[in-house]
PDB file of N, CA and C in Angstrom:
ATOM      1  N   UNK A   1    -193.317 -15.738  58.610  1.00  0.00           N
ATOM      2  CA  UNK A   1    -193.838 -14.854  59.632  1.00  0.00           C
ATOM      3  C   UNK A   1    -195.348 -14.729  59.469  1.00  0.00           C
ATOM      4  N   UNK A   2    -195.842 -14.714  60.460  1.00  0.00           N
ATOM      5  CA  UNK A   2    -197.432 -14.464  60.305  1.00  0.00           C
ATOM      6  C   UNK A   2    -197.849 -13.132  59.798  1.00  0.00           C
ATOM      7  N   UNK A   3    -198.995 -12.915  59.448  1.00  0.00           N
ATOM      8  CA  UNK A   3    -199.300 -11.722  59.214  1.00  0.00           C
ATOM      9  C   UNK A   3    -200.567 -10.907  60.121  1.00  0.00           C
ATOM     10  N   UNK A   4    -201.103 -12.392  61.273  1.00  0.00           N
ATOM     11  CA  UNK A   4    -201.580 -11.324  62.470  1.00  0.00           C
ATOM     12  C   UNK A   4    -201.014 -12.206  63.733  1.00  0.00           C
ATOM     13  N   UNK A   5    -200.567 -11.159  64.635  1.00  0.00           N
ATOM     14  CA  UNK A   5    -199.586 -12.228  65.576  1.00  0.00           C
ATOM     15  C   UNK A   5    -200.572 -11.850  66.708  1.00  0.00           C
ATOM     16  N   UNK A   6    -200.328 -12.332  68.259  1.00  0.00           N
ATOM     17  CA  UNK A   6    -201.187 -12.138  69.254  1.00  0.00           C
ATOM     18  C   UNK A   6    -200.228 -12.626  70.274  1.00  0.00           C
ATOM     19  N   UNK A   7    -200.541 -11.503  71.234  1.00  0.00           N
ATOM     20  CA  UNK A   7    -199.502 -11.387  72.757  1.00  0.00           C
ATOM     21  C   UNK A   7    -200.075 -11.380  73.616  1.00  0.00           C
ATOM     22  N   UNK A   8    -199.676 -11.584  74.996  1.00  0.00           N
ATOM     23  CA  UNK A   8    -200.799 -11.047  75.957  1.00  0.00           C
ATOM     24  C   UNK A   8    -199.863 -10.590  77.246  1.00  0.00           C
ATOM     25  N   UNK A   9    -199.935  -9.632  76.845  1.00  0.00           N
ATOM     26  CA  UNK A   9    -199.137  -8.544  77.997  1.00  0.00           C
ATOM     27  C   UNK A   9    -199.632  -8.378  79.257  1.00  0.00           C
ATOM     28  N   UNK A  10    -198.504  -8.457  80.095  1.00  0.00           N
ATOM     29  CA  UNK A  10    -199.179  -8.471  81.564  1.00  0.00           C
ATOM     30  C   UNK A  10    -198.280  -7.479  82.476  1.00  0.00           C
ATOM     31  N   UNK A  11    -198.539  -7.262  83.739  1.00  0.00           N
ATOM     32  CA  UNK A  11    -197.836  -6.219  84.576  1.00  0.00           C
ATOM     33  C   UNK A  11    -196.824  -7.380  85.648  1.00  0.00           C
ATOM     34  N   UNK A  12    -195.174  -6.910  85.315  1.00  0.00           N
ATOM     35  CA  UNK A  12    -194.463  -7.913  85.996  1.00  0.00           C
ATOM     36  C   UNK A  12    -193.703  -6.559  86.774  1.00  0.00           C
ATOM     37  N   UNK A  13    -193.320  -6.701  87.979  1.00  0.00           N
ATOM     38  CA  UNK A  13    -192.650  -5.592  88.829  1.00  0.00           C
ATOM     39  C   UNK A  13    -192.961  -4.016  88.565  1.00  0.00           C
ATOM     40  N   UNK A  14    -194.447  -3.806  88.327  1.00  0.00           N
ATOM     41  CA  UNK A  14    -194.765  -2.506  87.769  1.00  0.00           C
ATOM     42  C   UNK A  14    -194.738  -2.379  86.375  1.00  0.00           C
ATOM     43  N   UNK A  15    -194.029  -3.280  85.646  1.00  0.00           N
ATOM     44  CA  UNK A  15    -193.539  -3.114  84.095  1.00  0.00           C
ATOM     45  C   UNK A  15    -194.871  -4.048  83.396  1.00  0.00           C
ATOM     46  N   UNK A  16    -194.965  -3.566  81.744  1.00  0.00           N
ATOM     47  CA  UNK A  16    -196.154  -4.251  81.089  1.00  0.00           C
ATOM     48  C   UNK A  16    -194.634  -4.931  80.370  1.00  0.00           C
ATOM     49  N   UNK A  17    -195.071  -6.149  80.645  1.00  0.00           N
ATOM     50  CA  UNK A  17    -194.122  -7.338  79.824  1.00  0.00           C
ATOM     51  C   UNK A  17    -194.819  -8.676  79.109  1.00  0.00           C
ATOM     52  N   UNK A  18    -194.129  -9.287  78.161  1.00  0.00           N
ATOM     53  CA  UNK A  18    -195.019 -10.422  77.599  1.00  0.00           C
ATOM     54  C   UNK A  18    -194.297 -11.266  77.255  1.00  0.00           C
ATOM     55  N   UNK A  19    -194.856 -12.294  77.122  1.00  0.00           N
ATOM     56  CA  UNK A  19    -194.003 -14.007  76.651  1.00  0.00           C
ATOM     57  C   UNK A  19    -194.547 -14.594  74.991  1.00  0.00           C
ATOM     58  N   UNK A  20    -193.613 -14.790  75.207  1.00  0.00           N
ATOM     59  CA  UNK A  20    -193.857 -15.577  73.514  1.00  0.00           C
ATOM     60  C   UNK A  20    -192.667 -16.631  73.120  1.00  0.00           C
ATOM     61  N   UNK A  21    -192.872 -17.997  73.216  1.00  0.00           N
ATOM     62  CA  UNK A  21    -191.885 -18.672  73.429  1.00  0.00           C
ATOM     63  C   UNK A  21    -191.517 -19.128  71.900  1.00  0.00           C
ATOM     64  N   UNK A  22    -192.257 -18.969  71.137  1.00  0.00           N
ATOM     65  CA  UNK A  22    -192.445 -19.025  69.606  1.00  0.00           C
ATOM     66  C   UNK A  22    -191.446 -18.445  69.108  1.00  0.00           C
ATOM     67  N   UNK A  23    -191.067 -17.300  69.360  1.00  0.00           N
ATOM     68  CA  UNK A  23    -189.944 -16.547  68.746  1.00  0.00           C
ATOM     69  C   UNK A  23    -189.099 -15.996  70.210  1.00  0.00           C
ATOM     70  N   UNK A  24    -189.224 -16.546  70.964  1.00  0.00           N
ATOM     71  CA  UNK A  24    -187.520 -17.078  72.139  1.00  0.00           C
ATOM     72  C   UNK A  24    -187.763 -15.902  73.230  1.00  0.00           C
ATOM     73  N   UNK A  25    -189.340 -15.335  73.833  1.00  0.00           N
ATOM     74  CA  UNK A  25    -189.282 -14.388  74.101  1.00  0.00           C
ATOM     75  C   UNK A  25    -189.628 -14.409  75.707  1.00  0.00           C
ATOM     76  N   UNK A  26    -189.120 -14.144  76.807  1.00  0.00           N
ATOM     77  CA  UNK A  26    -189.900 -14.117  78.050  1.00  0.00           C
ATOM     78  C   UNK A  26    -189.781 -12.879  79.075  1.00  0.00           C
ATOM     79  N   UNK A  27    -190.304 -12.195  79.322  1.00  0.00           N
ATOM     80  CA  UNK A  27    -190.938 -11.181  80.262  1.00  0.00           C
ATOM     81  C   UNK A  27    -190.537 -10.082  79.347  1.00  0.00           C
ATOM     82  N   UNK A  28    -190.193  -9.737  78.364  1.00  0.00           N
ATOM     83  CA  UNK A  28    -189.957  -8.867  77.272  1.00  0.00           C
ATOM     84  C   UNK A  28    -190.646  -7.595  78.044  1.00  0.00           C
ATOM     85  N   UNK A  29    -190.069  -6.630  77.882  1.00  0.00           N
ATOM     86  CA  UNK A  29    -190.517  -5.445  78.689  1.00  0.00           C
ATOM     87  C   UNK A  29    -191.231  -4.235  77.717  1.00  0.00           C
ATOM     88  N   UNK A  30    -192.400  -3.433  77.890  1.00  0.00           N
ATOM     89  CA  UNK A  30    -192.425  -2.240  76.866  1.00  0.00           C
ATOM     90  C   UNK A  30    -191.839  -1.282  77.619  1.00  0.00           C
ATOM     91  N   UNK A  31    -190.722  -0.236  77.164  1.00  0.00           N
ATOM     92  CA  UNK A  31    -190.658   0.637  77.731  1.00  0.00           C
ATOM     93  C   UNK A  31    -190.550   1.907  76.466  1.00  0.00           C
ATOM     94  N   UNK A  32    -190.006   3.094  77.178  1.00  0.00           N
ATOM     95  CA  UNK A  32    -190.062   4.290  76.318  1.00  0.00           C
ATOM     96  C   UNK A  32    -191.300   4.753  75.991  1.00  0.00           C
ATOM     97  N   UNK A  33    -192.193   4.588  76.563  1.00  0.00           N
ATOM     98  CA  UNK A  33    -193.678   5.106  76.056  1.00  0.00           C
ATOM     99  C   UNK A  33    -194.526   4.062  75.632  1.00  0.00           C
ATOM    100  N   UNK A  34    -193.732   2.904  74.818  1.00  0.00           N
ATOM    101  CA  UNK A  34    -194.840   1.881  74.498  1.00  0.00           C
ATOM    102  C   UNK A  34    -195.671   1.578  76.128  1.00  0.00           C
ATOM    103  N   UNK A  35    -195.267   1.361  77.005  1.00  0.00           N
ATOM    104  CA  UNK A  35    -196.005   1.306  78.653  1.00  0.00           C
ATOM    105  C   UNK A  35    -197.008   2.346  78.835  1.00  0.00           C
ATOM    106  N   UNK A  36    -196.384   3.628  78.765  1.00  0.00           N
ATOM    107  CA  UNK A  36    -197.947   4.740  78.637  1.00  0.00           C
ATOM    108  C   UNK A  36    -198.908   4.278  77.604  1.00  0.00           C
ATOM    109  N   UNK A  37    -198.535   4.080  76.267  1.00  0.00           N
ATOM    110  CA  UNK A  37    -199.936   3.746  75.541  1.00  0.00           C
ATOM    111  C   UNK A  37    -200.438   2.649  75.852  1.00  0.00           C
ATOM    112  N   UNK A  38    -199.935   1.384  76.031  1.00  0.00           N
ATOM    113  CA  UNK A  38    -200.995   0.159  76.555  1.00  0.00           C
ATOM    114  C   UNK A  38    -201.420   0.676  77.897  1.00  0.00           C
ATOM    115  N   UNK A  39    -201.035   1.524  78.949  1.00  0.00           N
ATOM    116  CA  UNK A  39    -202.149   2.030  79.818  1.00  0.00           C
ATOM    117  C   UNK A  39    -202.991   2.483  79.215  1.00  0.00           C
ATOM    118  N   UNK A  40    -203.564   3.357  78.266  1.00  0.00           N
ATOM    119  CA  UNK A  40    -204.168   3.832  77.563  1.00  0.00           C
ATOM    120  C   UNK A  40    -204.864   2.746  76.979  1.00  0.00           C
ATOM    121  N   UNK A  41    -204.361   1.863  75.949  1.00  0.00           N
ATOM    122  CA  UNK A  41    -205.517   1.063  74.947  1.00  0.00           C
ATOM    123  C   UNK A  41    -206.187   0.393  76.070  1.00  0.00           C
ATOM    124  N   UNK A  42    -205.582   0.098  77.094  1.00  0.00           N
ATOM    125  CA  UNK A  42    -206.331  -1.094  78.157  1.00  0.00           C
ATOM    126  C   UNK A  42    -207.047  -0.296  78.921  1.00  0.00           C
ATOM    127  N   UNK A  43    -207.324   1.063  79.176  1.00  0.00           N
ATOM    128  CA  UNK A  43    -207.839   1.546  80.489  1.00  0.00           C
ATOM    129  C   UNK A  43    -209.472   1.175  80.362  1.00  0.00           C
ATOM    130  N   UNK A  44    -210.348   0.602  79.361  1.00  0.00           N
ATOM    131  CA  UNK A  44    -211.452   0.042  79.384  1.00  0.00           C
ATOM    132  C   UNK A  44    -211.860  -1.550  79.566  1.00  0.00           C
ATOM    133  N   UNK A  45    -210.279  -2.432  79.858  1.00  0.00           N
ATOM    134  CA  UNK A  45    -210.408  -3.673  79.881  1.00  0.00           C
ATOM    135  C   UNK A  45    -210.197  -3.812  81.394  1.00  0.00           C
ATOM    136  N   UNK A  46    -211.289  -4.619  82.346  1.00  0.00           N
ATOM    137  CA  UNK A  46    -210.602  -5.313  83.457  1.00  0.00           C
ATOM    138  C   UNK A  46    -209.871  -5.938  84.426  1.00  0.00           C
ATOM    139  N   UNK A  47    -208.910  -5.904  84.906  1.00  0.00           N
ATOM    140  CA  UNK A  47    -207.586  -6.540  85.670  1.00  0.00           C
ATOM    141  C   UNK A  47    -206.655  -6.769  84.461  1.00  0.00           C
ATOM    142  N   UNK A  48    -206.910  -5.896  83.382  1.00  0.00           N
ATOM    143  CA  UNK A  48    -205.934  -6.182  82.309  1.00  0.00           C
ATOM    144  C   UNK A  48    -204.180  -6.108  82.833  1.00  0.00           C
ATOM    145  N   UNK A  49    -203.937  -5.862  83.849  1.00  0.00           N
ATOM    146  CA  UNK A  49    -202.473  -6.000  84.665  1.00  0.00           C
ATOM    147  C   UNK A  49    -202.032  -7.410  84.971  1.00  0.00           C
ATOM    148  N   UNK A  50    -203.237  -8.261  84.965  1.00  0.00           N
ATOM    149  CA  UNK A  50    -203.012  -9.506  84.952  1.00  0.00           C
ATOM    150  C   UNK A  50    -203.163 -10.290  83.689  1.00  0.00           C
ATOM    151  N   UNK A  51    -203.190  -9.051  82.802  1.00  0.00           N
ATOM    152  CA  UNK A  51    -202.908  -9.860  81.305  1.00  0.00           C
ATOM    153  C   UNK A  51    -204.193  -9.895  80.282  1.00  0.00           C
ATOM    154  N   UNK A  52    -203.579  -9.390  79.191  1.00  0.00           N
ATOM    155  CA  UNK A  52    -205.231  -8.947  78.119  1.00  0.00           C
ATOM    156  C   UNK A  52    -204.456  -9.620  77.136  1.00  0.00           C
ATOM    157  N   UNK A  53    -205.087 -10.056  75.924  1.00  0.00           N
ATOM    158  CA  UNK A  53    -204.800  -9.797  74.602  1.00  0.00           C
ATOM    159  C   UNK A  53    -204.394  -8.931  73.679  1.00  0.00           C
ATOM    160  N   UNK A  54    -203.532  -9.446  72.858  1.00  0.00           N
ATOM    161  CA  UNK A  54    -203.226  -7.979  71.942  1.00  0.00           C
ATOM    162  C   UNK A  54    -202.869  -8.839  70.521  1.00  0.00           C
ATOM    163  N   UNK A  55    -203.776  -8.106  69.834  1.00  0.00           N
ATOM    164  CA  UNK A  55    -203.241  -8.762  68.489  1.00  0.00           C
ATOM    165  C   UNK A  55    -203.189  -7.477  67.329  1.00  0.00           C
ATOM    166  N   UNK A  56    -202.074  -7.733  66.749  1.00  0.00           N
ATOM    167  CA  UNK A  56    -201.132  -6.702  66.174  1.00  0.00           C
ATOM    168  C   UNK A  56    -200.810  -7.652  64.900  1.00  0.00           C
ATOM    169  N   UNK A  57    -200.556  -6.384  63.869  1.00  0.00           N
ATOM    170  CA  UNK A  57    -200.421  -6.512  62.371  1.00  0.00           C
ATOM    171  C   UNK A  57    -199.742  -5.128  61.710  1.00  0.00           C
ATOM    172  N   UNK A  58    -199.214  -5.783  60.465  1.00  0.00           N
ATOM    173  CA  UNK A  58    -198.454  -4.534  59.928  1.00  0.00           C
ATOM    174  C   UNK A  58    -199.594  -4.483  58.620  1.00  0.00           C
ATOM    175  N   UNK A  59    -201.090  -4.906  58.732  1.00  0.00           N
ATOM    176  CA  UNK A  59    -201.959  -4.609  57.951  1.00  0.00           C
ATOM    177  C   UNK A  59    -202.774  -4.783  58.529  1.00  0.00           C
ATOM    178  N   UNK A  60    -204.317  -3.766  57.853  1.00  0.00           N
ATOM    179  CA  UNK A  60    -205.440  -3.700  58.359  1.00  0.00           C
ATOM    180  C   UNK A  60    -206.086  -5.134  58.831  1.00  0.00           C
ATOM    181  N   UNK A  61    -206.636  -5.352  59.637  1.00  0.00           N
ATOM    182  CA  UNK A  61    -207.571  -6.346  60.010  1.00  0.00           C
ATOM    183  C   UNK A  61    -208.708  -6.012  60.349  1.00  0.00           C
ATOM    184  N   UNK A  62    -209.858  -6.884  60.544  1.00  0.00           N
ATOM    185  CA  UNK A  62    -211.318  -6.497  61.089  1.00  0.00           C
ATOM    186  C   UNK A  62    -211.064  -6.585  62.346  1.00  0.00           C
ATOM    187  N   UNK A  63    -211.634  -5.437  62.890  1.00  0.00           N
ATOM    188  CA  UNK A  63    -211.837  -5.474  63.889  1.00  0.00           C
ATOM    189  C   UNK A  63    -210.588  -4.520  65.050  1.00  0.00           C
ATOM    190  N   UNK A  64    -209.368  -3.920  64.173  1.00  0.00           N
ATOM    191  CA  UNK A  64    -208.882  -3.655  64.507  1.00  0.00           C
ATOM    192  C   UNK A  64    -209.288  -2.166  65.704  1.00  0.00           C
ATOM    193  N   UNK A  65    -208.506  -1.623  66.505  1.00  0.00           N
ATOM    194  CA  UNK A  65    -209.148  -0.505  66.747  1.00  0.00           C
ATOM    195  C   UNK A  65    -207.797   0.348  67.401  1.00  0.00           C
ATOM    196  N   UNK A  66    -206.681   0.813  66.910  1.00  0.00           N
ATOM    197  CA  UNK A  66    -205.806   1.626  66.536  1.00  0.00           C
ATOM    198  C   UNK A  66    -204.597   1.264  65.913  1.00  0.00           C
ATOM    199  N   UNK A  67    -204.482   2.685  65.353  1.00  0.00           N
ATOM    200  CA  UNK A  67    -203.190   2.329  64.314  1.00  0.00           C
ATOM    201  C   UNK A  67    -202.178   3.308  64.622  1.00  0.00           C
ATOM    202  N   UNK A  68    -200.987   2.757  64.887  1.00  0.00           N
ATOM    203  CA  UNK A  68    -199.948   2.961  65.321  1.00  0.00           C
ATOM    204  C   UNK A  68    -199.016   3.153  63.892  1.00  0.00           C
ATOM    205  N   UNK A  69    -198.510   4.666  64.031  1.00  0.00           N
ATOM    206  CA  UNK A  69    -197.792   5.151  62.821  1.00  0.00           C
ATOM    207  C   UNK A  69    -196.154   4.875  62.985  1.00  0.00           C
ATOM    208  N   UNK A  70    -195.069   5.123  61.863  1.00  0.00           N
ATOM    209  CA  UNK A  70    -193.930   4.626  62.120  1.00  0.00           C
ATOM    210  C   UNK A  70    -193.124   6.098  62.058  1.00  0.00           C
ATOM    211  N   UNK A  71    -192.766   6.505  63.495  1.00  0.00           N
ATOM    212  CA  UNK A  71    -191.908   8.149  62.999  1.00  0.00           C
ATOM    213  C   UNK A  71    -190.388   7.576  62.654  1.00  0.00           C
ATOM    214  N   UNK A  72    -189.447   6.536  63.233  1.00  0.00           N
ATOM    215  CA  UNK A  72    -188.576   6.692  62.757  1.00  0.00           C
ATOM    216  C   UNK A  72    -187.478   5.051  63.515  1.00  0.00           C
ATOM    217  N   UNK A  73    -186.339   5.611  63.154  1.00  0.00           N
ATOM    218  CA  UNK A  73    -185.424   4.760  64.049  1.00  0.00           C
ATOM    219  C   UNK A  73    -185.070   5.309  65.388  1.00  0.00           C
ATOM    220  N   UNK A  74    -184.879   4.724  66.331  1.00  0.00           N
ATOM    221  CA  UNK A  74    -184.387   5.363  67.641  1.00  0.00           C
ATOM    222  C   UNK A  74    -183.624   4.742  68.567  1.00  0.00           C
ATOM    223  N   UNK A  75    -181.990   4.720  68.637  1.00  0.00           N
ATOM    224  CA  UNK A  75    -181.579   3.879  69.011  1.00  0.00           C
ATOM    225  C   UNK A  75    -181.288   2.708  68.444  1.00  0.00           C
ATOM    226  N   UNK A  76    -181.499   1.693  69.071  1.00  0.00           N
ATOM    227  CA  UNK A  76    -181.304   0.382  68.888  1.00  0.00           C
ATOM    228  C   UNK A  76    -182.935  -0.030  68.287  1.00  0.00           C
ATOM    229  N   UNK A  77    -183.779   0.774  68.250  1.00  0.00           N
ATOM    230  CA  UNK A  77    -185.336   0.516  68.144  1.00  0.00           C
ATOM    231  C   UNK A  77    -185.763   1.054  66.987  1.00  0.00           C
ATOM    232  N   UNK A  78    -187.412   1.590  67.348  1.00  0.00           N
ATOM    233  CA  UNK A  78    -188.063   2.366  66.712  1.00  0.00           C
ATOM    234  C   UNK A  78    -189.542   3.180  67.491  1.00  0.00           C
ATOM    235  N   UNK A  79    -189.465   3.982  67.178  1.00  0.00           N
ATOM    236  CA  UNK A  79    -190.691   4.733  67.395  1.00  0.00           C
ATOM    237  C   UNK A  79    -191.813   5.009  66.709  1.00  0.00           C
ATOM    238  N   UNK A  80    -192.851   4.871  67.331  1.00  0.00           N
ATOM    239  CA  UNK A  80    -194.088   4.436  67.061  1.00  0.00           C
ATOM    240  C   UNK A  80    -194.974   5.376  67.718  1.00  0.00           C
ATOM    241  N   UNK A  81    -195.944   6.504  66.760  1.00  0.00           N
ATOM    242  CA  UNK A  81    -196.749   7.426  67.310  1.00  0.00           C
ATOM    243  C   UNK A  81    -198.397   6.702  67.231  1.00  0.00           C
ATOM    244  N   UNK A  82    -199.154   6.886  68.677  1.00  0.00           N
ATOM    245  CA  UNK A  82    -200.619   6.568  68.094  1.00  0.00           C
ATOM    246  C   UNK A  82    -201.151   8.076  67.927  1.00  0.00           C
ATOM    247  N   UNK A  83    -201.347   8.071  66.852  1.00  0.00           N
ATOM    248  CA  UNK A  83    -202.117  10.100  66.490  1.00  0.00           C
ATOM    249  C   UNK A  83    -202.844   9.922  67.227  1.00  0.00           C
ATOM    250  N   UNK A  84    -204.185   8.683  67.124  1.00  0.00           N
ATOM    251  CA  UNK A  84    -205.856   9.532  67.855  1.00  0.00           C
ATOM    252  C   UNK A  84    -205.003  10.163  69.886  1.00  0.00           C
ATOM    253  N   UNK A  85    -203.979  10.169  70.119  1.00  0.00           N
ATOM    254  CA  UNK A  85    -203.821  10.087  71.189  1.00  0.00           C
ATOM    255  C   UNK A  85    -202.819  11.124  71.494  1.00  0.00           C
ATOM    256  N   UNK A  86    -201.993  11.255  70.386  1.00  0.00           N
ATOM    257  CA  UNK A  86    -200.641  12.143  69.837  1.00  0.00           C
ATOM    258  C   UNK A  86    -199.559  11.599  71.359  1.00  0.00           C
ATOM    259  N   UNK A  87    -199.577   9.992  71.339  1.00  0.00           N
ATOM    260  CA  UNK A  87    -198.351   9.504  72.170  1.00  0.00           C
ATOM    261  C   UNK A  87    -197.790   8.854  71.339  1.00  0.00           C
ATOM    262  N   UNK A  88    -196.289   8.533  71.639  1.00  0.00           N
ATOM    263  CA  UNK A  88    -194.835   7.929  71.405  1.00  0.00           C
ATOM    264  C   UNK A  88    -194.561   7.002  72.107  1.00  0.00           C
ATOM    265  N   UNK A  89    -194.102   5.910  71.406  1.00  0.00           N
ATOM    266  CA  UNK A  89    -193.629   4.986  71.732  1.00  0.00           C
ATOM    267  C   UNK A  89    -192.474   4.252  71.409  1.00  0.00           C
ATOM    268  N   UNK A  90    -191.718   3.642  72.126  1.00  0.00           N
ATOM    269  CA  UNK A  90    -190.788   3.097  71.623  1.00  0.00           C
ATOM    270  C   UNK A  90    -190.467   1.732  71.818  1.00  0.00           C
ATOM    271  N   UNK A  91    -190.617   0.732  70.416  1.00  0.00           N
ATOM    272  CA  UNK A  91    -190.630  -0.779  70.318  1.00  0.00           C
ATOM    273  C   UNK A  91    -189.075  -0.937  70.275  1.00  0.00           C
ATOM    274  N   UNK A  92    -188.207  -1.800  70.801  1.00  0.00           N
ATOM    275  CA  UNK A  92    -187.127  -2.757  70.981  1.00  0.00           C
ATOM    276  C   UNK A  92    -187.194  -3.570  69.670  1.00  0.00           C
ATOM    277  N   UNK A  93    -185.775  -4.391  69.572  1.00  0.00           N
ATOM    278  CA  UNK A  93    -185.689  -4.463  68.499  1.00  0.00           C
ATOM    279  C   UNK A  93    -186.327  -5.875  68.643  1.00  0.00           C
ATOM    280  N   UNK A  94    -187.064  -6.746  69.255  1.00  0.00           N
ATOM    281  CA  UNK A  94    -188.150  -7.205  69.604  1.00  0.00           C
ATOM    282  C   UNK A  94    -188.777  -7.763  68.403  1.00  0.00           C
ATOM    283  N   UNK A  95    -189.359  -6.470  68.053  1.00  0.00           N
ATOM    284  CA  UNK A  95    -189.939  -6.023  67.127  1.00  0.00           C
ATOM    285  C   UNK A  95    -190.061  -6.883  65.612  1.00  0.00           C
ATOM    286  N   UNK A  96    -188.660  -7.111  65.195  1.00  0.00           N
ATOM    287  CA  UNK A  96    -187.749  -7.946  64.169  1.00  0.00           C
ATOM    288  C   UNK A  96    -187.803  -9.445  64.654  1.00  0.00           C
ATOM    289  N   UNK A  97    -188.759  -9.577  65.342  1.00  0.00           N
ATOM    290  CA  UNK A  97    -189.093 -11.180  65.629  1.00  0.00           C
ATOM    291  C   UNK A  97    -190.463 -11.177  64.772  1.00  0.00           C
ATOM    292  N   UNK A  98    -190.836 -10.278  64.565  1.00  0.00           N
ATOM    293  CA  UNK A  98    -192.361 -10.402  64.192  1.00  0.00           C
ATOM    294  C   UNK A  98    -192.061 -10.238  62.362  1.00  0.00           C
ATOM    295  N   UNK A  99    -191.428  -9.009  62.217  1.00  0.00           N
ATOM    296  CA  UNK A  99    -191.475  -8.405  60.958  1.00  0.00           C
ATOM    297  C   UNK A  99    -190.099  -8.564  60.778  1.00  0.00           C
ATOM    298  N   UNK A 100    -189.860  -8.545  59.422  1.00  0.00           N
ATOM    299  CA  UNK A 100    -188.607  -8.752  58.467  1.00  0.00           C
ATOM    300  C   UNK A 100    -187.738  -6.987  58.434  1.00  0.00           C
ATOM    301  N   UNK A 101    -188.572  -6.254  58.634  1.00  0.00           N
ATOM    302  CA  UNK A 101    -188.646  -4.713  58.463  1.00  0.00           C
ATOM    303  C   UNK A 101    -189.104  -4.145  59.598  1.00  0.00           C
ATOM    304  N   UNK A 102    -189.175  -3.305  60.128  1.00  0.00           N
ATOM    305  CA  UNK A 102    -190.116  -2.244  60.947  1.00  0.00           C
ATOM    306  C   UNK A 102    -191.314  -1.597  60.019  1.00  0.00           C
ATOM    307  N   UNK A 103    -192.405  -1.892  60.397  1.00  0.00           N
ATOM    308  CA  UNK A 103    -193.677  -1.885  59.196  1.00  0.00           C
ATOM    309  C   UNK A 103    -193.705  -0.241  59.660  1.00  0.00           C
ATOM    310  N   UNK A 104    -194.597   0.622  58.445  1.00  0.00           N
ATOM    311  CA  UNK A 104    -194.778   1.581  58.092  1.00  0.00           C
ATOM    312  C   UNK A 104    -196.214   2.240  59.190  1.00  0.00           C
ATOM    313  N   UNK A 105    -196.845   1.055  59.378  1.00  0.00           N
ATOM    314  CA  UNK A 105    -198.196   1.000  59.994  1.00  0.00           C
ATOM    315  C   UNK A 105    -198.363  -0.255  61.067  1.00  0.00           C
ATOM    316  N   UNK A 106    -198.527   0.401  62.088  1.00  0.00           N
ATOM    317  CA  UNK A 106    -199.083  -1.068  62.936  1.00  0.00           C
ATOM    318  C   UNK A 106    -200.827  -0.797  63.614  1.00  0.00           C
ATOM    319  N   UNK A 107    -201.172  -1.982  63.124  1.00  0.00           N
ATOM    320  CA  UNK A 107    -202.925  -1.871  63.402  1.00  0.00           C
ATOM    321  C   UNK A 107    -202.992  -3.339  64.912  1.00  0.00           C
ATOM    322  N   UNK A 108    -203.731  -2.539  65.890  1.00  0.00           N
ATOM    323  CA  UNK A 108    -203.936  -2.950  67.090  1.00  0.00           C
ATOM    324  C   UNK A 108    -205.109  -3.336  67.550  1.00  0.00           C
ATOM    325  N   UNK A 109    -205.324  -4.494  67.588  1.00  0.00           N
ATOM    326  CA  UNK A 109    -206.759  -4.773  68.847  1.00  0.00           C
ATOM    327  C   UNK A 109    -206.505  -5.098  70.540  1.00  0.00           C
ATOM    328  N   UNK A 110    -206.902  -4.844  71.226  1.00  0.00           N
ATOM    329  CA  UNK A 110    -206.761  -5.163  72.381  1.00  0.00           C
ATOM    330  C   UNK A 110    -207.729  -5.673  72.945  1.00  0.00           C
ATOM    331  N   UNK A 111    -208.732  -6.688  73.867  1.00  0.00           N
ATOM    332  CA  UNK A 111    -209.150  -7.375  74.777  1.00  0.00           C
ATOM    333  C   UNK A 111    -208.797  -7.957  75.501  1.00  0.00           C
ATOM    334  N   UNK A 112    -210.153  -8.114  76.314  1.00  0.00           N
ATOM    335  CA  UNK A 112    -209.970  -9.297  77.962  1.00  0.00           C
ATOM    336  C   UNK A 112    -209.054 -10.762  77.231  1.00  0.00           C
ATOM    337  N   UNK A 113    -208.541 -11.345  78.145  1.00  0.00           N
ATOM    338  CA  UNK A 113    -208.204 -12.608  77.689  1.00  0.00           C
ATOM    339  C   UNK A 113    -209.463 -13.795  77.972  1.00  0.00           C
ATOM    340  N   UNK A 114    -209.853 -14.528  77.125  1.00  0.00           N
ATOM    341  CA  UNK A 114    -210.628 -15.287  77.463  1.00  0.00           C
ATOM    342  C   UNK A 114    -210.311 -16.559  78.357  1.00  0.00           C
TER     343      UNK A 114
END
């Protein structure tokens, strides 16, 4: 498994969804709140509805610019608080394509896609 992965989420029928054919993934949906916070990390990126970058880690990186805490299990998932923002989210089990575990910490960058 890598230890910094990169997505690029886009807006499919109103929904923020993403592809990743690497680990078997296509129009993958965020819902439960993970959708309110990427409105949020993106509301300074451009036509980001037509798709930004996101690169995510269950450790610090340069350059990162939020960190997403781990409150618990939920469901079939997990939930995921960003404090600077005090929102909830909830990752699918998705999630377990990336990580072996549900990490303790998830650190986030977001940009334009080049």
């Amino acid at each position: 498994m890598n230890a910094i992965n990169v997505i690029a989420p886009y807006k499919y029928l109103g929904y923020w969804v993403f592809d990743d054919p690497k680990v078997g993934l296509v129009q993958e949906p965020f819902v439960g709140g993970a959708d309110t916070i990427i409105d949020e990390l993106v509301r300074e990126i451009p036509d980001a509805s037509n798709g930004f970058a996101m690169v995510f880690s269950a450790a610090v990186f340069p350059g990162y610019q939020f960190r997403l805490e781990w409150v618990g299990p939920q469901g079939s998932g997990n939930l995921y608080r960003l404090p600077v923002l005090n929102l909830d989210g909830w990752l699918c089990p998705a999630l377990l394509r990336y990580f072996d575990e549900p990490p303790k910490e998830l650190y986030v960058q977001v940009r334009p896609k080049s």
